[in-house]
N, C-alpha and C. Protein backbone atom coordinates (compact mmCIF):
# COMPACT_ATOMS: atom_id res chain seq x y z
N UNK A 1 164.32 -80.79 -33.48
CA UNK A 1 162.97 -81.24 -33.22
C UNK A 1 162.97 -82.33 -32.14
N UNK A 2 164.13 -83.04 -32.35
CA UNK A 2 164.07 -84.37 -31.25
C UNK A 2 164.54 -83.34 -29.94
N UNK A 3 164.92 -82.38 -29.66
CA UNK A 3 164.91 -81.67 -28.19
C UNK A 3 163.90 -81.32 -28.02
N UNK A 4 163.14 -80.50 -28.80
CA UNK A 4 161.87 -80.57 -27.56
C UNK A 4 161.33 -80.86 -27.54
N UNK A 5 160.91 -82.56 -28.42
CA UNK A 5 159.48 -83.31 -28.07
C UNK A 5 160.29 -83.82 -26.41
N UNK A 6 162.22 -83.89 -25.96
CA UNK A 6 162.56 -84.99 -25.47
C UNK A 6 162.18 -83.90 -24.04
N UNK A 7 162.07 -82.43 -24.03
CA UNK A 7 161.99 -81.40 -23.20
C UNK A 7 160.50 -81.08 -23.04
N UNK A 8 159.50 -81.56 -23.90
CA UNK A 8 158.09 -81.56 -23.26
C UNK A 8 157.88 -82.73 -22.74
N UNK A 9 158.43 -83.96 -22.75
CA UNK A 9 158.30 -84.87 -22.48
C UNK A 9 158.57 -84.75 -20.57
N UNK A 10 159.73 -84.68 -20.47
CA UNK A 10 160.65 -83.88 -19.65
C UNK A 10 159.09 -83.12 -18.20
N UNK A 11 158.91 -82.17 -18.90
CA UNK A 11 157.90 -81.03 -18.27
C UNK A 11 156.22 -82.04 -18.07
N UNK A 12 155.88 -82.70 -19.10
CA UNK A 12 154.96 -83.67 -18.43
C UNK A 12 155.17 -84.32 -17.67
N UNK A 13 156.14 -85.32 -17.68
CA UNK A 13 156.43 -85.93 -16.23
C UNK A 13 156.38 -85.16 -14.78
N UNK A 14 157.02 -84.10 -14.97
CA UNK A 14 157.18 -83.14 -13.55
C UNK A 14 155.99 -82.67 -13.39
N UNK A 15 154.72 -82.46 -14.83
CA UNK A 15 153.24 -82.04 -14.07
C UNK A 15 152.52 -83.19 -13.68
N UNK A 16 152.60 -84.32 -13.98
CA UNK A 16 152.49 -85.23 -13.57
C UNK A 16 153.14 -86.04 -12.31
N UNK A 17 153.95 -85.59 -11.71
CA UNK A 17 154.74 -85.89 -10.42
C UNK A 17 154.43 -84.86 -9.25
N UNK A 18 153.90 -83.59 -9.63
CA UNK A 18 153.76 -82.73 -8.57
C UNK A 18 152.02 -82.99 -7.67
N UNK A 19 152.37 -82.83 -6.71
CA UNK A 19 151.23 -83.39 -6.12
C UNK A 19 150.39 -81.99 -6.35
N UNK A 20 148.67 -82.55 -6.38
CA UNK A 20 147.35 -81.81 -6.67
C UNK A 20 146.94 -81.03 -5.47
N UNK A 21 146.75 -80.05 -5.14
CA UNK A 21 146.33 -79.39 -4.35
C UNK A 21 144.64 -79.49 -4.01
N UNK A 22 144.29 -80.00 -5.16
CA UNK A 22 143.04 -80.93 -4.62
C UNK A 22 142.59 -82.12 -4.33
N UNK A 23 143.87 -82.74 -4.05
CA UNK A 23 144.24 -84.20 -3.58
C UNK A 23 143.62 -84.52 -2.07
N UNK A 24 143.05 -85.58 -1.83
CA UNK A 24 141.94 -85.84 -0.16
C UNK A 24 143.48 -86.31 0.33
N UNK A 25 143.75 -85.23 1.29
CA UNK A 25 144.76 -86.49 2.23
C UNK A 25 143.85 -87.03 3.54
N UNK A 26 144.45 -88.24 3.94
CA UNK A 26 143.09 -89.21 4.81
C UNK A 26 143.71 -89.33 5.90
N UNK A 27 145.08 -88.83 6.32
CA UNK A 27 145.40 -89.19 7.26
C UNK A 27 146.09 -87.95 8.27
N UNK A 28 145.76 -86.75 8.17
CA UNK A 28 145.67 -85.52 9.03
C UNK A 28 145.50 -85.80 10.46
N UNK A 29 146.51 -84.77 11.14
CA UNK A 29 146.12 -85.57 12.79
C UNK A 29 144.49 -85.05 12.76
N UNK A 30 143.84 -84.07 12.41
CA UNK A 30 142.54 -83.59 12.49
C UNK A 30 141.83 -84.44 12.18
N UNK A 31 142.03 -85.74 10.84
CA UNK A 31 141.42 -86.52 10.96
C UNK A 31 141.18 -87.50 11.10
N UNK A 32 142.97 -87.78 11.95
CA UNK A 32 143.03 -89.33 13.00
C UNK A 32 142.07 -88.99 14.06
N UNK A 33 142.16 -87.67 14.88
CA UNK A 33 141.54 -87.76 16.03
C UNK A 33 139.80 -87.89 15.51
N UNK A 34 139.71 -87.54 14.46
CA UNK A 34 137.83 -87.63 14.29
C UNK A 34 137.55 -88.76 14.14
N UNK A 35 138.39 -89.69 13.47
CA UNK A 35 138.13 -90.88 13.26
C UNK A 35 138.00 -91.88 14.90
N UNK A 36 138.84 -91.45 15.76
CA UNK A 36 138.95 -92.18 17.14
C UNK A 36 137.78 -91.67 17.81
N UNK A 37 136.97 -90.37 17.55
CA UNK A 37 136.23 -89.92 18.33
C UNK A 37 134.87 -90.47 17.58
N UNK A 38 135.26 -90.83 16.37
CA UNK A 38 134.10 -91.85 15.84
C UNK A 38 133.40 -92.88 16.58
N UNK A 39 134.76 -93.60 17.09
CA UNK A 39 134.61 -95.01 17.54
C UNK A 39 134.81 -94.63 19.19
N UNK A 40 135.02 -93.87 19.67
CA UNK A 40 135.12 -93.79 21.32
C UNK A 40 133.79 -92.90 21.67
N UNK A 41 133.66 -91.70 21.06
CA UNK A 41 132.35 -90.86 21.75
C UNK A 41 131.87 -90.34 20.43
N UNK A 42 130.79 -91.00 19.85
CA UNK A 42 130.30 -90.94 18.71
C UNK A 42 129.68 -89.66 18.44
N UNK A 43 129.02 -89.04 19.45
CA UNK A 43 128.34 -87.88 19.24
C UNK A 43 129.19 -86.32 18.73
N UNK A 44 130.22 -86.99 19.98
CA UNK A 44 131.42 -85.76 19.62
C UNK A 44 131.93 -86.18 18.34
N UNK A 45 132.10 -86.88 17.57
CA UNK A 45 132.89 -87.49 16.47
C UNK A 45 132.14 -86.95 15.32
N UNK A 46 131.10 -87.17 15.58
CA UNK A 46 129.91 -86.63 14.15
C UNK A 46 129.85 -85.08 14.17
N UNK A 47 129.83 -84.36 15.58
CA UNK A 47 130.51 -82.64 15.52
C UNK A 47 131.12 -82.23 14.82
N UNK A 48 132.47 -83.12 15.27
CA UNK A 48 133.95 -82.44 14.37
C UNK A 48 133.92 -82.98 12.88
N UNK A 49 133.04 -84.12 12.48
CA UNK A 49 132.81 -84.45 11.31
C UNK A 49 132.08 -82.80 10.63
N UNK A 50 131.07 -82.82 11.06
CA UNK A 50 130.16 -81.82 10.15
C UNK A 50 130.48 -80.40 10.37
N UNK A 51 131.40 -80.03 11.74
CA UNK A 51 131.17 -78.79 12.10
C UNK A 51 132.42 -78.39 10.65
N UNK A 52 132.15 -76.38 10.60
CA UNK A 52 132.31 -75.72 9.56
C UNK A 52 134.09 -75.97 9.35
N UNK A 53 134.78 -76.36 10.38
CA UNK A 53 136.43 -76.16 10.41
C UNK A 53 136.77 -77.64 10.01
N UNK A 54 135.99 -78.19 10.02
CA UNK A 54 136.67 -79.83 9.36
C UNK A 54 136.77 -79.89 8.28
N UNK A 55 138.04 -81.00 7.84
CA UNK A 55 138.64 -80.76 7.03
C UNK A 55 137.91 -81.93 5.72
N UNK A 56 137.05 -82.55 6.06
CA UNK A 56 136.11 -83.37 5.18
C UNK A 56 135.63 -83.15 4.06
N UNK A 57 135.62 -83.69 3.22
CA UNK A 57 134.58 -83.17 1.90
C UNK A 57 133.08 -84.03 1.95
N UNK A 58 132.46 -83.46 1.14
CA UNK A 58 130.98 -84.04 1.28
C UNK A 58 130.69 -85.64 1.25
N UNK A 59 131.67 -86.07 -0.04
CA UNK A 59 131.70 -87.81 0.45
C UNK A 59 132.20 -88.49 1.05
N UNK A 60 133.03 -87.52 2.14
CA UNK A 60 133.84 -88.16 3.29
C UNK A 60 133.23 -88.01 4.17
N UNK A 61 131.79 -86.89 4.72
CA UNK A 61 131.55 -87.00 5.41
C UNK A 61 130.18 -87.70 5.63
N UNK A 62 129.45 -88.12 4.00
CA UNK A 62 127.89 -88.71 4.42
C UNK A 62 129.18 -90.19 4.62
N UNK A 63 129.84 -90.86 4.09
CA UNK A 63 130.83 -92.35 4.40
C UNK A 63 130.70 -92.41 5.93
N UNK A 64 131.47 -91.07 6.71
CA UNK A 64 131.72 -91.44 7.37
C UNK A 64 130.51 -91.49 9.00
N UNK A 65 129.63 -90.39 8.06
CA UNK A 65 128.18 -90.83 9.09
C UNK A 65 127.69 -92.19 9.17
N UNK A 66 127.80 -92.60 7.64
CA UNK A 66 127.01 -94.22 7.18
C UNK A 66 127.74 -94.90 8.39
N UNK A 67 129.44 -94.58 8.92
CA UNK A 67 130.09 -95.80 9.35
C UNK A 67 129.85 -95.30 10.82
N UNK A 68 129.37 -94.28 11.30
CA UNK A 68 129.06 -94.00 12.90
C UNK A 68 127.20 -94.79 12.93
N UNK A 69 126.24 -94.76 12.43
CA UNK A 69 125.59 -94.46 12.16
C UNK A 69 125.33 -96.82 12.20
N UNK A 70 125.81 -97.23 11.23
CA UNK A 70 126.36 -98.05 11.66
C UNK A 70 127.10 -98.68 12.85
N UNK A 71 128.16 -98.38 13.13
CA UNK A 71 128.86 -98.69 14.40
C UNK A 71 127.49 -98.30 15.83
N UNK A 72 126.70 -97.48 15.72
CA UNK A 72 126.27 -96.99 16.65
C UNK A 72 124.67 -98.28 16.67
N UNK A 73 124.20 -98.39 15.71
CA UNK A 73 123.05 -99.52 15.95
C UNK A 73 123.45 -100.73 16.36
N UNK A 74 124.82 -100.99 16.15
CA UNK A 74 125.05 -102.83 16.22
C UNK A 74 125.66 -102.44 17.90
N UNK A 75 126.26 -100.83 18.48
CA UNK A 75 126.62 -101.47 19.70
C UNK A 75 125.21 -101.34 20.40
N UNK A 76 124.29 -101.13 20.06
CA UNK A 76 122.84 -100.70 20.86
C UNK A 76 122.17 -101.85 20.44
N UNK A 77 122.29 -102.34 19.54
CA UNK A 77 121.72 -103.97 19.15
C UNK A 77 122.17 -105.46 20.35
N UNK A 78 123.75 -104.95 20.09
CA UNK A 78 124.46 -105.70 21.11
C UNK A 78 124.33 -105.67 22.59
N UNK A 79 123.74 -104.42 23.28
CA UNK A 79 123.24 -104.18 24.37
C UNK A 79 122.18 -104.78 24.84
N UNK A 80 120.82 -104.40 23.96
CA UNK A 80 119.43 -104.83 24.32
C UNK A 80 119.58 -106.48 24.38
């Protein structure tokens, strides 16, 4: 009995160690470059944000409008 509580024990850890296939990874070159095209040419940045091949999920991408959307009034604030 003490082997296989010590052999499920064993098998939870390893389902617990294997990474989730529905895990957000944040740092994709697809979405270093969206992030730079955020902050360099905003219009193009919000494209590759929303268009159908990005790799975003829905609360990554209203975040990351809030933060263009943002960034984009204070440099037009800073202008006038």
């Amino acid at each position: 009995m003490n082997r296989s509580r010590k052999e499920n024990i064993m098998d939870l850890k390893q389902q617990l160690n294997t990474p989730s296939q529905n895990s957000i990874k944040a740092f994709t070159r697809y979405k270093l470059a969206t992030y730079v095209c955020n902050i360099v040419v905003p219009p193009y940045g919000l494209y590759r944000l929303w268009s159908r091949q990005s790799e975003f999920c829905l609360s990554e991408k209203i975040a990351q409008t809030f933060v263009v959307s943002v960034y984009v009034t204070t440099l037009i604030q800073s202008l006038i």
